[in-house]
C-alpha atoms as a PDB file:
ATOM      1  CA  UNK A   1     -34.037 154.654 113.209  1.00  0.00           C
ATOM      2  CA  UNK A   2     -32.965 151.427 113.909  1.00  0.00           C
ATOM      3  CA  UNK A   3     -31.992 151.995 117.665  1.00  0.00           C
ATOM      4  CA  UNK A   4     -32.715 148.608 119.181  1.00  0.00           C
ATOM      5  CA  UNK A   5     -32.670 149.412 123.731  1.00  0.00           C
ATOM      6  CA  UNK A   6     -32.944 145.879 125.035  1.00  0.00           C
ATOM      7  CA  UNK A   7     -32.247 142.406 123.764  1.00  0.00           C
ATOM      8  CA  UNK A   8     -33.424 138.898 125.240  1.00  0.00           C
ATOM      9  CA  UNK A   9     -31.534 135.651 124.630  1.00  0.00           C
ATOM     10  CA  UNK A  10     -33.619 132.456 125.444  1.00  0.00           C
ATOM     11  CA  UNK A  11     -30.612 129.841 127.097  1.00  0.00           C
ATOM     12  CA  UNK A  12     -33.265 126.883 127.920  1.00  0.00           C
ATOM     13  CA  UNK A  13     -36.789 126.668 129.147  1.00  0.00           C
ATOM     14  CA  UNK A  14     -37.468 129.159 131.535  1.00  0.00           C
ATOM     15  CA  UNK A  15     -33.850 131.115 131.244  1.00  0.00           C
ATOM     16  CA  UNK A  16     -33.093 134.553 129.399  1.00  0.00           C
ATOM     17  CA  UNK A  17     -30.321 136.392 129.464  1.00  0.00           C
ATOM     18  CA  UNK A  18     -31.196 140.087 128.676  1.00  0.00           C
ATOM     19  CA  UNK A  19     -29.351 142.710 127.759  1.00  0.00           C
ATOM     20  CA  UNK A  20     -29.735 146.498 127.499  1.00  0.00           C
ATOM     21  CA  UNK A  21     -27.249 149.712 127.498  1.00  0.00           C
ATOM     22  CA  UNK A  22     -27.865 149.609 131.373  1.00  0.00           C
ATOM     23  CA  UNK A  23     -26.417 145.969 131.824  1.00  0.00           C
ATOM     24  CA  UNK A  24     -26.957 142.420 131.917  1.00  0.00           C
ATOM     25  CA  UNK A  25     -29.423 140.073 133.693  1.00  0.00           C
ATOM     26  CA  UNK A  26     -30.667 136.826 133.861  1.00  0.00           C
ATOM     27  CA  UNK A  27     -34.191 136.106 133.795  1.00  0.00           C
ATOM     28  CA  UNK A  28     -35.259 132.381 135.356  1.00  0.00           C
ATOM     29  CA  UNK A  29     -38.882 131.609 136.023  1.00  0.00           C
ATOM     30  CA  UNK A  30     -42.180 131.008 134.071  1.00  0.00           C
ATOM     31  CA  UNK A  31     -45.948 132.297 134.413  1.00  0.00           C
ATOM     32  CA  UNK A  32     -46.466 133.974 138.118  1.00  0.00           C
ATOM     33  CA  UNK A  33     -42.912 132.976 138.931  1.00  0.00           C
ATOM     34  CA  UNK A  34     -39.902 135.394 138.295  1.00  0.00           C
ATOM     35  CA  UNK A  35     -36.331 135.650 139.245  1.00  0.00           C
ATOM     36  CA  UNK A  36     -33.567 137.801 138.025  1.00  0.00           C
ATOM     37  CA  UNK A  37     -29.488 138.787 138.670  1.00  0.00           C
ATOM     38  CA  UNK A  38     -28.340 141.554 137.258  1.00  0.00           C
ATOM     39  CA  UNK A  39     -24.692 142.671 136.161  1.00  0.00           C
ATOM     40  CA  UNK A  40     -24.524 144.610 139.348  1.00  0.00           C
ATOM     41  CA  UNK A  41     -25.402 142.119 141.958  1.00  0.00           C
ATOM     42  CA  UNK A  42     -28.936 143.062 142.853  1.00  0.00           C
ATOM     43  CA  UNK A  43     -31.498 140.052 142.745  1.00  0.00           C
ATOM     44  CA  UNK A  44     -35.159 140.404 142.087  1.00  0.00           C
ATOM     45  CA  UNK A  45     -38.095 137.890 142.721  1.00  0.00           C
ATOM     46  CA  UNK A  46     -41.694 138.987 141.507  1.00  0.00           C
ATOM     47  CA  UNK A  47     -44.846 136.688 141.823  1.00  0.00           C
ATOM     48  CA  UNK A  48     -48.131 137.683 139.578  1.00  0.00           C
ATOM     49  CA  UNK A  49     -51.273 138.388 141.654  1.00  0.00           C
ATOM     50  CA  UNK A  50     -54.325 136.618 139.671  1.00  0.00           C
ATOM     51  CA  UNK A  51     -56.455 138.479 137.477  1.00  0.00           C
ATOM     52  CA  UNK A  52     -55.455 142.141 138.508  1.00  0.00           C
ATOM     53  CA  UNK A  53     -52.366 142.845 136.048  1.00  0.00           C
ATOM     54  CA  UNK A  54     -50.238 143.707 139.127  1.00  0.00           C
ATOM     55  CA  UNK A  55     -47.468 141.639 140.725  1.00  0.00           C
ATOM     56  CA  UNK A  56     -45.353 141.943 144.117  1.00  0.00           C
ATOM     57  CA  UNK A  57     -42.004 142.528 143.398  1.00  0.00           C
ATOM     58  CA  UNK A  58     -39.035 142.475 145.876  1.00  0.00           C
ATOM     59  CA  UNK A  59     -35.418 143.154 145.358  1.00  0.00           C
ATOM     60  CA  UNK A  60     -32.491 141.732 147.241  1.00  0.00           C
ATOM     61  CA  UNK A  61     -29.032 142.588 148.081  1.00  0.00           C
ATOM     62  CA  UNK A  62     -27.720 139.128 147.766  1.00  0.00           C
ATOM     63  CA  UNK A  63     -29.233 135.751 146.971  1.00  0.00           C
ATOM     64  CA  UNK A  64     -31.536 135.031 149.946  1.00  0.00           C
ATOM     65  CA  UNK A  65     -34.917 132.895 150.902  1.00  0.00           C
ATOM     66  CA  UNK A  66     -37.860 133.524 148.115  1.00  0.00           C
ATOM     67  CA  UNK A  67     -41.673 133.799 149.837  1.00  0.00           C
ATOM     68  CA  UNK A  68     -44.812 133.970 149.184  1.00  0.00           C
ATOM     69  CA  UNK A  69     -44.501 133.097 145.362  1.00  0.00           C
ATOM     70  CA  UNK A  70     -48.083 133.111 143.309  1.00  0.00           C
ATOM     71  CA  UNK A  71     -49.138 131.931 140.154  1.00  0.00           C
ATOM     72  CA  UNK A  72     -51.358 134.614 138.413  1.00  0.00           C
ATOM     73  CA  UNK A  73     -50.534 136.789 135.178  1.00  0.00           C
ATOM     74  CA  UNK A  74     -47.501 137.163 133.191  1.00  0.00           C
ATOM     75  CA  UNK A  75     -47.194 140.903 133.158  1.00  0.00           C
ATOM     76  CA  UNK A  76     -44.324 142.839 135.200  1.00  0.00           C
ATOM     77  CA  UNK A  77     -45.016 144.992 136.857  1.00  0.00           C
ATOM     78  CA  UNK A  78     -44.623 146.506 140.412  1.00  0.00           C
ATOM     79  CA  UNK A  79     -46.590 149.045 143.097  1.00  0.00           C
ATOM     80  CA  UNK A  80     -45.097 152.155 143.185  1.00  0.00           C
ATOM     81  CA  UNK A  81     -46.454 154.544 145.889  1.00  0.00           C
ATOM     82  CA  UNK A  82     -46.243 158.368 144.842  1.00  0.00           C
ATOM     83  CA  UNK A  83     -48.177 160.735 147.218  1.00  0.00           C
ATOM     84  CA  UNK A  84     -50.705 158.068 148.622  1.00  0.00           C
ATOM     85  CA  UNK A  85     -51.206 156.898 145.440  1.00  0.00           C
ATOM     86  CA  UNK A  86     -50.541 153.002 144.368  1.00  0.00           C
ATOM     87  CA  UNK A  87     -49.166 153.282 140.538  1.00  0.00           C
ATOM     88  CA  UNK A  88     -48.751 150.062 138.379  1.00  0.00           C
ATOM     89  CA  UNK A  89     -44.954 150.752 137.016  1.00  0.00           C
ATOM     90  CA  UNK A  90     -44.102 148.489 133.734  1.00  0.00           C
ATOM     91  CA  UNK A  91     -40.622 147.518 134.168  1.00  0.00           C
ATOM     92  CA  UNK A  92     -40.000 146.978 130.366  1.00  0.00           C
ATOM     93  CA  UNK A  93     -41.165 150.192 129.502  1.00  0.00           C
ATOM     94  CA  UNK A  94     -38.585 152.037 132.328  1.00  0.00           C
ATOM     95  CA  UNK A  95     -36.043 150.628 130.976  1.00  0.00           C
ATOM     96  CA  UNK A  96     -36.666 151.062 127.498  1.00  0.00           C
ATOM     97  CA  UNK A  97     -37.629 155.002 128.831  1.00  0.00           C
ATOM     98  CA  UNK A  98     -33.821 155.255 130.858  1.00  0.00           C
ATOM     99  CA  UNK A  99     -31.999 153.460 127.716  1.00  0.00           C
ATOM    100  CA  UNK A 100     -33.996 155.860 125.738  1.00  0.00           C
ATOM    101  CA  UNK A 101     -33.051 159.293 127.504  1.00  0.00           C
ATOM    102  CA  UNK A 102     -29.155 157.922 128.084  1.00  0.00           C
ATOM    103  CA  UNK A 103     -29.409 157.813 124.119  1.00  0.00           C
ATOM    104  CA  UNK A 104     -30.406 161.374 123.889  1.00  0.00           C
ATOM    105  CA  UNK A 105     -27.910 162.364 126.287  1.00  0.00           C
ATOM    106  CA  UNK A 106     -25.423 160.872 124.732  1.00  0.00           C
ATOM    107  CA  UNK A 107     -25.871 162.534 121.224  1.00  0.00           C
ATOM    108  CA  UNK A 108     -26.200 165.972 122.751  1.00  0.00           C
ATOM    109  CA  UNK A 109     -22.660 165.195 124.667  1.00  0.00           C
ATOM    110  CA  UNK A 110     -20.009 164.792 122.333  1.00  0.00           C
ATOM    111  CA  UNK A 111     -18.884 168.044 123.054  1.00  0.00           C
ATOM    112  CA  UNK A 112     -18.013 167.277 126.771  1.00  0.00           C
ATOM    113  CA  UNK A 113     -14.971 165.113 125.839  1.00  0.00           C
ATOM    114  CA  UNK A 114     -11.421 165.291 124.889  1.00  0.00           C
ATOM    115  CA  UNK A 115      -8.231 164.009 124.308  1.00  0.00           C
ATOM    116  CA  UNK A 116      -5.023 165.574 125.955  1.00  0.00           C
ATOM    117  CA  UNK A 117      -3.426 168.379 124.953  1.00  0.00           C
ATOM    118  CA  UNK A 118      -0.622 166.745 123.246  1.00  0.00           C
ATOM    119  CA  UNK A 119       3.128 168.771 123.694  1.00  0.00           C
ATOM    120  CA  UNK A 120       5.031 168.073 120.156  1.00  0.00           C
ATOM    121  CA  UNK A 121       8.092 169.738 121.633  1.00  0.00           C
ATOM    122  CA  UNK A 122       8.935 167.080 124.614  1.00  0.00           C
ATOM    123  CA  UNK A 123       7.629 164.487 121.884  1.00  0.00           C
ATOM    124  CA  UNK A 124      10.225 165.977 119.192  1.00  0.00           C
ATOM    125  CA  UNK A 125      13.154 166.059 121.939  1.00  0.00           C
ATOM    126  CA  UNK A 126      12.096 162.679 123.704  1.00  0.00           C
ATOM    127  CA  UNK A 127      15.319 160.497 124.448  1.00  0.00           C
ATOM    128  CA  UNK A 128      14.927 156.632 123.186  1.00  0.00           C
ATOM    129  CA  UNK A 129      15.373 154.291 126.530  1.00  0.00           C
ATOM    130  CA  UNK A 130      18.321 152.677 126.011  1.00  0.00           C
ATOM    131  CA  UNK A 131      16.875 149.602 126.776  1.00  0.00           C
ATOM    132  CA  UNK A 132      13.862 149.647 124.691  1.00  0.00           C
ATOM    133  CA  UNK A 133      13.370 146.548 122.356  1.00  0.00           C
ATOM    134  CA  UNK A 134      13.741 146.861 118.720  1.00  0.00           C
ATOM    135  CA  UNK A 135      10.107 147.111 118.341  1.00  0.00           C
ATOM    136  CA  UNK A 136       9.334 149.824 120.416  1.00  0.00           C
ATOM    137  CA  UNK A 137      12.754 151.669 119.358  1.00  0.00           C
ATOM    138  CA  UNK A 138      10.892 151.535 116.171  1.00  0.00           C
ATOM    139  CA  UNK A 139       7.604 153.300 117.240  1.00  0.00           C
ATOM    140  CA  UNK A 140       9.440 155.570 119.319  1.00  0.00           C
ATOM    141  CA  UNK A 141      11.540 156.867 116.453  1.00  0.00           C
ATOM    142  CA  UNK A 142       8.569 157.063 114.344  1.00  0.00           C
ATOM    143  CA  UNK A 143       6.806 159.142 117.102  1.00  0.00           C
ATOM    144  CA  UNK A 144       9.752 161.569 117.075  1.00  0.00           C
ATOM    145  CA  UNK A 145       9.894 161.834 113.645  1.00  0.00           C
ATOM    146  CA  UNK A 146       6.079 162.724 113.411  1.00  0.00           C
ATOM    147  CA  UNK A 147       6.573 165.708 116.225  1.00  0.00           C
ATOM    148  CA  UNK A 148       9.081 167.028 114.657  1.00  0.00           C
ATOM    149  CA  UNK A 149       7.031 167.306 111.380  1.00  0.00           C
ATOM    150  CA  UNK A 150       4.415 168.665 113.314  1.00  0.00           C
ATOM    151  CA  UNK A 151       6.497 171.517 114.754  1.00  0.00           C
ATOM    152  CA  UNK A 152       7.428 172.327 111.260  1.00  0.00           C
ATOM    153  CA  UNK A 153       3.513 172.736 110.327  1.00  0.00           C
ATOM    154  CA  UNK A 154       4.119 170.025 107.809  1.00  0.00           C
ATOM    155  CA  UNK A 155       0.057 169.709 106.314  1.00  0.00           C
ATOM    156  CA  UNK A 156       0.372 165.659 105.964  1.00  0.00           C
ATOM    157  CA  UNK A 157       1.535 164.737 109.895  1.00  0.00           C
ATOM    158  CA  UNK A 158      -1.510 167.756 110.517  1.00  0.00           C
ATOM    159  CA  UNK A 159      -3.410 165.054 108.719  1.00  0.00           C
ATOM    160  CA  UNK A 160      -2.076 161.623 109.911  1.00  0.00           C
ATOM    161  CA  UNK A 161      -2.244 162.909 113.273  1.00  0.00           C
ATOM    162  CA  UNK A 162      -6.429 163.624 112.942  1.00  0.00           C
ATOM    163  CA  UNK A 163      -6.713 160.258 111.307  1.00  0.00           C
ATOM    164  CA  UNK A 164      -5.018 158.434 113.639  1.00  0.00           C
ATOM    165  CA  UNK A 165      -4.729 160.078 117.185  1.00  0.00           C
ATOM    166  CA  UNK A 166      -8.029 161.597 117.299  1.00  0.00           C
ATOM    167  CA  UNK A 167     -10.817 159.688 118.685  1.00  0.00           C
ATOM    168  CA  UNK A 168     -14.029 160.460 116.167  1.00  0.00           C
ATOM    169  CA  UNK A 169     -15.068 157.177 116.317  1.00  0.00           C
ATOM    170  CA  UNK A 170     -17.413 157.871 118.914  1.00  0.00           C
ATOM    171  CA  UNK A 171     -18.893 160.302 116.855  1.00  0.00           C
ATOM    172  CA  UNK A 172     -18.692 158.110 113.514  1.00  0.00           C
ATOM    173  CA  UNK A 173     -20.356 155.317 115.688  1.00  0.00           C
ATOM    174  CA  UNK A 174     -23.348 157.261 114.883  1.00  0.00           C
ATOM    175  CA  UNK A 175     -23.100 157.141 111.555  1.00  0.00           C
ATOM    176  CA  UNK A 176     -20.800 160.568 110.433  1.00  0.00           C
ATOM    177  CA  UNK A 177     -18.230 160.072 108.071  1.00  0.00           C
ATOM    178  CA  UNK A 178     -15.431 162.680 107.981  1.00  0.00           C
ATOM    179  CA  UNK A 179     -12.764 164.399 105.596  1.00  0.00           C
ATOM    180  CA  UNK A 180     -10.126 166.439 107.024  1.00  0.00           C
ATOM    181  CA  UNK A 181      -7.541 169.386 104.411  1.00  0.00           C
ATOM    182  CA  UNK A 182      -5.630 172.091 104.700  1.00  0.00           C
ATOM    183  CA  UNK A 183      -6.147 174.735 102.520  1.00  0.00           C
ATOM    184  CA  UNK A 184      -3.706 177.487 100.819  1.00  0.00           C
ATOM    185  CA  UNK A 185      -3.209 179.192 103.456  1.00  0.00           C
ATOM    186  CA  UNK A 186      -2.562 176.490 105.677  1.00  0.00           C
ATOM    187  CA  UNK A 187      -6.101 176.696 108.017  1.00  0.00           C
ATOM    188  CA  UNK A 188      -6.968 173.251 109.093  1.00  0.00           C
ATOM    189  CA  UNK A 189     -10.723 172.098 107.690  1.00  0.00           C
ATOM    190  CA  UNK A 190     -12.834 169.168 108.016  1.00  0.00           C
ATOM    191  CA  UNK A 191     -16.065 168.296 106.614  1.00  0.00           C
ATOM    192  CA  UNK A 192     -18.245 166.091 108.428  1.00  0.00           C
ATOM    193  CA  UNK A 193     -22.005 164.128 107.209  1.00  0.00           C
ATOM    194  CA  UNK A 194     -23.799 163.955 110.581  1.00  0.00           C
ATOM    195  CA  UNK A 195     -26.540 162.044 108.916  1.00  0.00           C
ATOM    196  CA  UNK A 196     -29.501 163.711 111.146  1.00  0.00           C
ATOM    197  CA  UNK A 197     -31.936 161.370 109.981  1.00  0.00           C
ATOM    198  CA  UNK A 198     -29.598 158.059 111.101  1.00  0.00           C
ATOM    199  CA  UNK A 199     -29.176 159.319 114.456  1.00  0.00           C
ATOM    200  CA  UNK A 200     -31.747 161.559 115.972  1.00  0.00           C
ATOM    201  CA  UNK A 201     -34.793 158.764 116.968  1.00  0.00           C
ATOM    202  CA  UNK A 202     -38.902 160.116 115.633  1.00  0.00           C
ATOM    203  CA  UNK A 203     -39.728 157.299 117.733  1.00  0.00           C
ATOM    204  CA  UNK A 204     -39.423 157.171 121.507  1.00  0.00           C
ATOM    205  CA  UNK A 205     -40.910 157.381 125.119  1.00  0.00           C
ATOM    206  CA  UNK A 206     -42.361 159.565 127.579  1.00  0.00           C
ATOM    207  CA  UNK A 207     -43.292 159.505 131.201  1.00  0.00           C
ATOM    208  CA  UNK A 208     -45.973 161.463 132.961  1.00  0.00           C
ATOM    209  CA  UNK A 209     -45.139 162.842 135.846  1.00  0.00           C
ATOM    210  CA  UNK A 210     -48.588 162.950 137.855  1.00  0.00           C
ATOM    211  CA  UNK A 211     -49.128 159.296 137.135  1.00  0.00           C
ATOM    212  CA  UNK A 212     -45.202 157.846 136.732  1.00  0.00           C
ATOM    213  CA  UNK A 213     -46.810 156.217 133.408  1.00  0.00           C
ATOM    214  CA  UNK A 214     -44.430 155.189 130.391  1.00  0.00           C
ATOM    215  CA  UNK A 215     -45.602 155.007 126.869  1.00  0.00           C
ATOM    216  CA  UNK A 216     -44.343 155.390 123.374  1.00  0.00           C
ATOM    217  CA  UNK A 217     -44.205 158.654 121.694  1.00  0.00           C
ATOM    218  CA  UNK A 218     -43.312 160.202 118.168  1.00  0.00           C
ATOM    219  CA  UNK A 219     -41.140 163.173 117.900  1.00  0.00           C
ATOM    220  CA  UNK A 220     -41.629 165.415 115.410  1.00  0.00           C
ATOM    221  CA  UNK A 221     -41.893 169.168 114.775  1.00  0.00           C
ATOM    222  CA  UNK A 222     -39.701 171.592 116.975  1.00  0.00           C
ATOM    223  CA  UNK A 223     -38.899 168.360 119.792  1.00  0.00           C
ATOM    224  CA  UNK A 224     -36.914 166.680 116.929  1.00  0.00           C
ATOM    225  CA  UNK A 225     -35.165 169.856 115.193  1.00  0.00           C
ATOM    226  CA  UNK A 226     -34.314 170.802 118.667  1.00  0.00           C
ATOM    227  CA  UNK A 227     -32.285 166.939 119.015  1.00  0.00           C
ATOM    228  CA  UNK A 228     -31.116 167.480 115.404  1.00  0.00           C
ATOM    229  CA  UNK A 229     -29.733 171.145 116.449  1.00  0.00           C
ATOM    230  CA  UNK A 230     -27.786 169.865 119.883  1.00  0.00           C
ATOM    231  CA  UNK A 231     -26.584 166.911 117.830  1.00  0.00           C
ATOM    232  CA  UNK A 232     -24.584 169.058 115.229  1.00  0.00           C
ATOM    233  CA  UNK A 233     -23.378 171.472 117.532  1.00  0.00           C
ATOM    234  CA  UNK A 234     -21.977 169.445 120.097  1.00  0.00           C
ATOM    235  CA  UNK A 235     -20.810 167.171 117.384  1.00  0.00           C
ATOM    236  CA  UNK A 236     -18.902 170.452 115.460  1.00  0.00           C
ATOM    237  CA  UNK A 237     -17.636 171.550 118.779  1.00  0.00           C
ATOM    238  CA  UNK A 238     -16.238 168.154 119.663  1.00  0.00           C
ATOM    239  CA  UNK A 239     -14.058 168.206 116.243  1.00  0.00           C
ATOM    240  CA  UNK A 240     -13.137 171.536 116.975  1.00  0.00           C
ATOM    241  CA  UNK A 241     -11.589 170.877 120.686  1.00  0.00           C
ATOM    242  CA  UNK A 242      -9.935 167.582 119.186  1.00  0.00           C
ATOM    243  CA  UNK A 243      -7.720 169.862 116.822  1.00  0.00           C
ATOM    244  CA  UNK A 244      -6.857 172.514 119.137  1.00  0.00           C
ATOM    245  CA  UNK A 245      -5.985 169.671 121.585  1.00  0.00           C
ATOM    246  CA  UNK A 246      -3.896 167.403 119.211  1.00  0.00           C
ATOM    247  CA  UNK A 247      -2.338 169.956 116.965  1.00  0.00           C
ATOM    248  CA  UNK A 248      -0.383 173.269 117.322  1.00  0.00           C
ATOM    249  CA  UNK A 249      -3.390 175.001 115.184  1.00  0.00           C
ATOM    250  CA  UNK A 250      -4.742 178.703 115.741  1.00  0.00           C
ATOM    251  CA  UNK A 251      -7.457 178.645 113.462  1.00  0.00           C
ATOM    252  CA  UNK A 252     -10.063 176.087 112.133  1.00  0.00           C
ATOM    253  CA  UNK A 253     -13.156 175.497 109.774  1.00  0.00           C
ATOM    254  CA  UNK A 254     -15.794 172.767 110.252  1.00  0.00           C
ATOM    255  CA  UNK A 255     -18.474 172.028 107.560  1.00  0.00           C
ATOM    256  CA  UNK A 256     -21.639 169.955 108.530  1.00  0.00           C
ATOM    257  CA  UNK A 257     -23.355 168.512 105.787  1.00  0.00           C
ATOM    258  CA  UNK A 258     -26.240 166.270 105.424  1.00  0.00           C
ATOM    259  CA  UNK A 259     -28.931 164.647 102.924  1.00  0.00           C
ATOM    260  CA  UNK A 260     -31.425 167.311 102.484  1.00  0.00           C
ATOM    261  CA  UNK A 261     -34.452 167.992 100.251  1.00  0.00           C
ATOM    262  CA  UNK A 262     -34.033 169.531  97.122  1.00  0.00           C
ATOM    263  CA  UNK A 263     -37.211 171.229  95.990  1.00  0.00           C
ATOM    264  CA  UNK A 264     -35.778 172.295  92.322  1.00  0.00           C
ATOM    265  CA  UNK A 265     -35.197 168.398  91.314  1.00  0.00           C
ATOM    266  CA  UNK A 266     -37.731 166.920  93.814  1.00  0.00           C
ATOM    267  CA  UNK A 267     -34.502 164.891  94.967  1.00  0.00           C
ATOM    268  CA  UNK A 268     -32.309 164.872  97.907  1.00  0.00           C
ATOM    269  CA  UNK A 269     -28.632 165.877  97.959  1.00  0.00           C
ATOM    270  CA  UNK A 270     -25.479 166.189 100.423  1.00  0.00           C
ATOM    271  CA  UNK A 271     -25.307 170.438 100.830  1.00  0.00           C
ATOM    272  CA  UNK A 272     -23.460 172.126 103.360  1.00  0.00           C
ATOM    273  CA  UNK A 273     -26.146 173.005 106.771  1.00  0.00           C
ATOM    274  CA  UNK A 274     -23.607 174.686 109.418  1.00  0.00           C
ATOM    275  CA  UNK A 275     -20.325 176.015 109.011  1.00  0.00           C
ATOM    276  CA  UNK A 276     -18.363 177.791 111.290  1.00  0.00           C
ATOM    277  CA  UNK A 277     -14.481 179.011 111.672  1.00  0.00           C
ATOM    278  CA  UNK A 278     -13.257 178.885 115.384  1.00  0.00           C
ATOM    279  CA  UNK A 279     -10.420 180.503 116.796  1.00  0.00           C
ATOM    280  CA  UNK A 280      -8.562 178.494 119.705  1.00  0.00           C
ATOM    281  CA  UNK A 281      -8.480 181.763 122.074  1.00  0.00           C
ATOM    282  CA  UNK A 282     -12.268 181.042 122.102  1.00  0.00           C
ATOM    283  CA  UNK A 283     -11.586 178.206 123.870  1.00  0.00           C
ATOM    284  CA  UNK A 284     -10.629 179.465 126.883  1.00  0.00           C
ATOM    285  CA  UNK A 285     -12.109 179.332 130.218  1.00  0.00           C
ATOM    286  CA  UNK A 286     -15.199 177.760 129.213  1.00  0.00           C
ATOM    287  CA  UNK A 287     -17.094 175.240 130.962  1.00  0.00           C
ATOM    288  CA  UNK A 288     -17.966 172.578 128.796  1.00  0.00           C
ATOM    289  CA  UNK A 289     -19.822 170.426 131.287  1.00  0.00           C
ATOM    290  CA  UNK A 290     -22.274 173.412 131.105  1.00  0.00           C
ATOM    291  CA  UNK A 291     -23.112 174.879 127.843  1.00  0.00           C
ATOM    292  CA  UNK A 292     -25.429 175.048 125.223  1.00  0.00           C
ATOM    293  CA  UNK A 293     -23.940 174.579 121.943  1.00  0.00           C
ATOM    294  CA  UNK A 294     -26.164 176.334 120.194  1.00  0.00           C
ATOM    295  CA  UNK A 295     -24.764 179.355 122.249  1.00  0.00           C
ATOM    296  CA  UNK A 296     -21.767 178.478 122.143  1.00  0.00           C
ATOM    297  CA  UNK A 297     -21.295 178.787 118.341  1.00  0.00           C
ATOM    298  CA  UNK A 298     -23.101 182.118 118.377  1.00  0.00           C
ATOM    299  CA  UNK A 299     -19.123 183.017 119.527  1.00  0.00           C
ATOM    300  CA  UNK A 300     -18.415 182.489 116.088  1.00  0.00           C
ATOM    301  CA  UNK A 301     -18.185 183.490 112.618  1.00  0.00           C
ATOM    302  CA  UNK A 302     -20.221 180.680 111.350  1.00  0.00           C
ATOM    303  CA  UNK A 303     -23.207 180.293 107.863  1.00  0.00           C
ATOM    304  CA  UNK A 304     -25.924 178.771 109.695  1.00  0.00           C
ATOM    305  CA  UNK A 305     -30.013 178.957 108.698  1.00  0.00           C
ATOM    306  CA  UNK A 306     -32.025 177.160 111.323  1.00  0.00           C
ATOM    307  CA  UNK A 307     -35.205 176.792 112.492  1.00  0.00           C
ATOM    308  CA  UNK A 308     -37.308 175.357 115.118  1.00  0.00           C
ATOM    309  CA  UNK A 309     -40.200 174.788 112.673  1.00  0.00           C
ATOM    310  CA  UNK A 310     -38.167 174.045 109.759  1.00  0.00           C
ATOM    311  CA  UNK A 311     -35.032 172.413 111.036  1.00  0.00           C
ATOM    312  CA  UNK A 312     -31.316 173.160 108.897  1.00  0.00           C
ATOM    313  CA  UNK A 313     -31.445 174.963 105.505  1.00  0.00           C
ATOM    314  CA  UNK A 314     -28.699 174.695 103.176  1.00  0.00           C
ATOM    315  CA  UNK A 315     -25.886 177.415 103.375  1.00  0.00           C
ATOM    316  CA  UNK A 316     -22.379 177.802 101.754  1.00  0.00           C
ATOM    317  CA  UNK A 317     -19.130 177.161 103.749  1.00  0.00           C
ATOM    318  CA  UNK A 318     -17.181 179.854 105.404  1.00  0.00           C
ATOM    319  CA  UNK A 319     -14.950 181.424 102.261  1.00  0.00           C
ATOM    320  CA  UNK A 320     -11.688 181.024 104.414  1.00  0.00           C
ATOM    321  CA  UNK A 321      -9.608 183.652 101.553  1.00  0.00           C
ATOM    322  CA  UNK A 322     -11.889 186.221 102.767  1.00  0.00           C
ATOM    323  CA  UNK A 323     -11.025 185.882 106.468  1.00  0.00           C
END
């Protein structure tokens, strides 16, 4: 994927201004000689020692007095002591590692946030300030109008209001695209591409924990199913506690599809891989902070065929004139 964790921008001779998902700092120095100022107001100085690959590093609270500066090799890197041992610590590499694992985190944590509930019938009877300007007597009106349509389970302000009051571009950041009906019998659906192969990373880093050493990795097998597996969930459930939140819905159906193998034409193809119908008393009392989504669907009628070996197999949608 093309996940890109830190980013240097030469400003002159000597001067870099890198930046990474954990901040912004400025690099000055040259061979043996290094200073840097970070977004956060923490300065670091780190001098080379000759022909070892190690360097003395020390940080600062504020700008103060550099010593004992060397010449020696370019490499960063710092002493790290871990039960009487001295470990060589790549500073690079930890932060590609941290931006690495905040990535992971973040995929498998869409389900954590939400808007407000929103109440349609103090919207619907809100009184226009008398001396609002014709602008905003304009959007207020229009806000009234819309909760009162709402009330009245009118399917297009259903729709409007998921296109334009909920916030899925955090999840469509990440590549999903989404498509949101109402079918015959007026249960909400929406039909979502989470793109798995976009978005979960086969390339990343690990750290051993004896030794505090950082190097790349590739993940494959169960390790990247697993990601794929948190990644849909949390992304279904996410969709699923913006509708209960924004509209006056009991019931709803979310479809995950993505681009999958198709061993009868040797071709790929967009086919349904989770679907699931959730029922907003399900929502209650759960900690959100806390769960596994995984689990947390098992709640619920849902078509799922998944596998730690194998990953998502294609499955039809949830038949909603059956339910």
């Amino acid at each position: 994927m093309g996940l890109r964790f830190r980013k240097s921008i030469k400003i002159a001779n000597g001067v870099k201004l890198n930046v990474s998902k954990s901040g912004v700092s400025l690099s000055l120095g040259k061979k043996g000689l290094h200073y840097s100022i970070n977004s956060k107001g923490k300065s670091t100085a780190t001098a080379s020692l000759p022909g070892t690959g190690l360097s003395y590093q020390k940080r600062f609270d504020t700008f103060g007095d550099l010593k004992k500066m060397f010449e020696g090799d370019e490499k960063k890197t710092k002493l790290v002591k871990k039960e009487n041992k001295v470990v060589p610590v790549n500073n690079e590499l930890e932060d590609k590692y941290n931006d690495f694992n905040e990535y992971l985190n973040d995929i498998k944590s869409f389900h954590k946030k939400v808007s407000k509930t929103v109440d349609w019938e103090a919207l619907a009877n809100a009184t226009i300030p008398e001396n609002a300007s014709l602008e905003d007597k304009e959007k207020y009106e229009e806000s009234i109008a819309l909760a009162k349509r709402v009330i009245e389970k009118d399917g297009d302000a259903y729709l409007e209001v998921m296109k334009n009051y909920s916030p899925m571009e955090e999840i469509a950041a990440f590549g999903s695209d989404f498509e949101f009906g109402l079918s015959s019998s007026g249960i909400l659906m929406c039909r979502f591409n989470v793109k798995i192969e976009d978005v979960v990373p086969t390339e990343g880093f690990k750290k051993n924990e004896e030794s505090g050493k950082i190097s790349e990795c590739t993940i494959k097998g169960s390790q990247y199913n697993d990601l794929a597996q948190d990644y849909v969930c949390s992304c279904i459930i996410r969709i699923a506690r913006e509708a209960f939140a924004l509209l006056p819905v009991n019931m709803l159906v979310v479809s995950a599809e993505d681009n999958i193998f198709d061993s009868s034409t040797g071709n790929k193809r967009d086919a349904t891989i989770l679907s699931v119908l959730f029922i907003k008393e399900g929502f209650k009392d759960i900690n959100f902070d806390m769960i596994d989504p995984s689990d947390f669907l098992a709640r619920f009628k849902a078509n799922v065929s998944f596998t730690k070996t194998n990953g998502f197999k294609e499955v039809k949608d949830i038949e909603i004139p059956n339910l």
